[in-house]
Protein backbone atom coordinates (compact mmCIF):
# COMPACT_ATOMS: atom_id res chain seq x y z
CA UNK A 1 -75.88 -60.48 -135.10
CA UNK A 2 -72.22 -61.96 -135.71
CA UNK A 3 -70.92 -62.74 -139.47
CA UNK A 4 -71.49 -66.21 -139.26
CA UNK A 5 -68.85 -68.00 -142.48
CA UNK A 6 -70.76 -69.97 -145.17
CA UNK A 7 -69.51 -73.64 -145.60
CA UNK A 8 -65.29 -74.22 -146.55
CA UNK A 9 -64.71 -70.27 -145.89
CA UNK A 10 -62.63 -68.29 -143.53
CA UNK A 11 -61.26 -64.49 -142.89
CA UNK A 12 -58.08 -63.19 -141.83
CA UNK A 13 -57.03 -59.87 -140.26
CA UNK A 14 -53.68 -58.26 -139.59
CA UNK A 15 -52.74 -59.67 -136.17
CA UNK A 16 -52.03 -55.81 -134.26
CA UNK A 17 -51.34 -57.00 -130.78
CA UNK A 18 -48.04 -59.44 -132.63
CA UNK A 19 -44.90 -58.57 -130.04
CA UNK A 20 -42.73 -61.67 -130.48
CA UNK A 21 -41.70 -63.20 -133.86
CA UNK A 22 -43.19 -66.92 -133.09
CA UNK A 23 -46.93 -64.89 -132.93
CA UNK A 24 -48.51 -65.17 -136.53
CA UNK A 25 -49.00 -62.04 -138.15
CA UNK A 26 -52.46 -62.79 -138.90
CA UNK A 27 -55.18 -64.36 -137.22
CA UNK A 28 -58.97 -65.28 -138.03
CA UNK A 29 -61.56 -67.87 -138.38
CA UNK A 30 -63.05 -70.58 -140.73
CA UNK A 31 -65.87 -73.07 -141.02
CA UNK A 32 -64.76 -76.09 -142.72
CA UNK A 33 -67.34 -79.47 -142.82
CA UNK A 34 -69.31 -77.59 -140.63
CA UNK A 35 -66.69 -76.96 -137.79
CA UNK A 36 -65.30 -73.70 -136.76
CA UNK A 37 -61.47 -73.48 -136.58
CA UNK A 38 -59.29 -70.85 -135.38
CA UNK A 39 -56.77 -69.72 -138.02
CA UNK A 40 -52.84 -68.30 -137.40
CA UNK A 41 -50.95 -67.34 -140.24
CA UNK A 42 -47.32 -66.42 -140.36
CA UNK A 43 -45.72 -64.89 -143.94
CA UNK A 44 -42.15 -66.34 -144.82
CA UNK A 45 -39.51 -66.15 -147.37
CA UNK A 46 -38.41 -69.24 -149.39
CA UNK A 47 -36.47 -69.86 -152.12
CA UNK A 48 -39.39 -69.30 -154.39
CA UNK A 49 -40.90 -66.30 -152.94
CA UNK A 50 -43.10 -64.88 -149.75
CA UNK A 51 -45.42 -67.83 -148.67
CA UNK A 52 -48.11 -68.13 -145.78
CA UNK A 53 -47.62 -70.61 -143.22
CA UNK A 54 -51.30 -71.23 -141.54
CA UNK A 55 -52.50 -73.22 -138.53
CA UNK A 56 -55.97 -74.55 -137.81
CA UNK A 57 -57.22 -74.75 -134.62
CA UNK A 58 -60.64 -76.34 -133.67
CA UNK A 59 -62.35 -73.34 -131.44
CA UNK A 60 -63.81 -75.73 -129.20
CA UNK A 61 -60.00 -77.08 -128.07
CA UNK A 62 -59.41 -73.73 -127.03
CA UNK A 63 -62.68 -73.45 -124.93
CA UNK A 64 -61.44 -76.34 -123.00
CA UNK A 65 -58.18 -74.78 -122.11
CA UNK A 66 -59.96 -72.42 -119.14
CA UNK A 67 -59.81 -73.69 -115.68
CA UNK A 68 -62.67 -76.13 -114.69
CA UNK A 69 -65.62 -74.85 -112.96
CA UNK A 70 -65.59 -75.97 -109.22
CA UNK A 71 -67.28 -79.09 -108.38
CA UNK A 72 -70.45 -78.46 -106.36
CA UNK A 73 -70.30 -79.56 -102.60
CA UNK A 74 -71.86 -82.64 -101.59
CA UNK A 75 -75.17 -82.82 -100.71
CA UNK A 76 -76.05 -83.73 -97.24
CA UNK A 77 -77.75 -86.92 -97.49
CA UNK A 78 -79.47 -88.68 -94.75
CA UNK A 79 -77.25 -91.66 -92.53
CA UNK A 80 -78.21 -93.93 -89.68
CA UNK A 81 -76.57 -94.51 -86.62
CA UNK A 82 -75.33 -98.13 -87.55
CA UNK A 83 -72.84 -96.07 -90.32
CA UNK A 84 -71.14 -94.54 -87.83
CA UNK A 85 -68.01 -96.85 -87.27
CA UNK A 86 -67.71 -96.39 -83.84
């Protein structure tokens, strides 16, 4: 069974695979109002200190990102002779 988030909570974990600097350096998810997000986090330095930058993603936006299934072929139907235009 997956770890399933309870309500308003999320994980993140150290993003290993990170090869360019726009990538975040961690990555997880979260369930907020009963939605799960993706979540990309990047650490910076500002005047006041390290900070985390963080992104939220609805998982199902990146679902519909793969290519679309094929449409199934027509189905032969059934035609008279008076559709034929000739």
């Amino acid at each position: 069974m997956a770890f399933q988030h309870k309500d308003n909570t999320g994980s993140l974990f150290r993003n290993d695979k990170r090869e360019k600097e726009s990538q975040p350096h961690a990555k997880g998810s979260a369930l907020i109002g009963g939605i799960e997000y993706w979540i990309s986090a990047w650490t910076n330095e500002g005047s006041r200190g390290k900070y985390q930058s963080l992104k939220f993603e609805p998982k199902e936006k990146r679902e519909e990102t793969k290519p679309p299934e094929k449409p199934a072929p027509p189905k032969a139907g059934k035609f008279d002779d008076d559709d034929i235009p000739f």
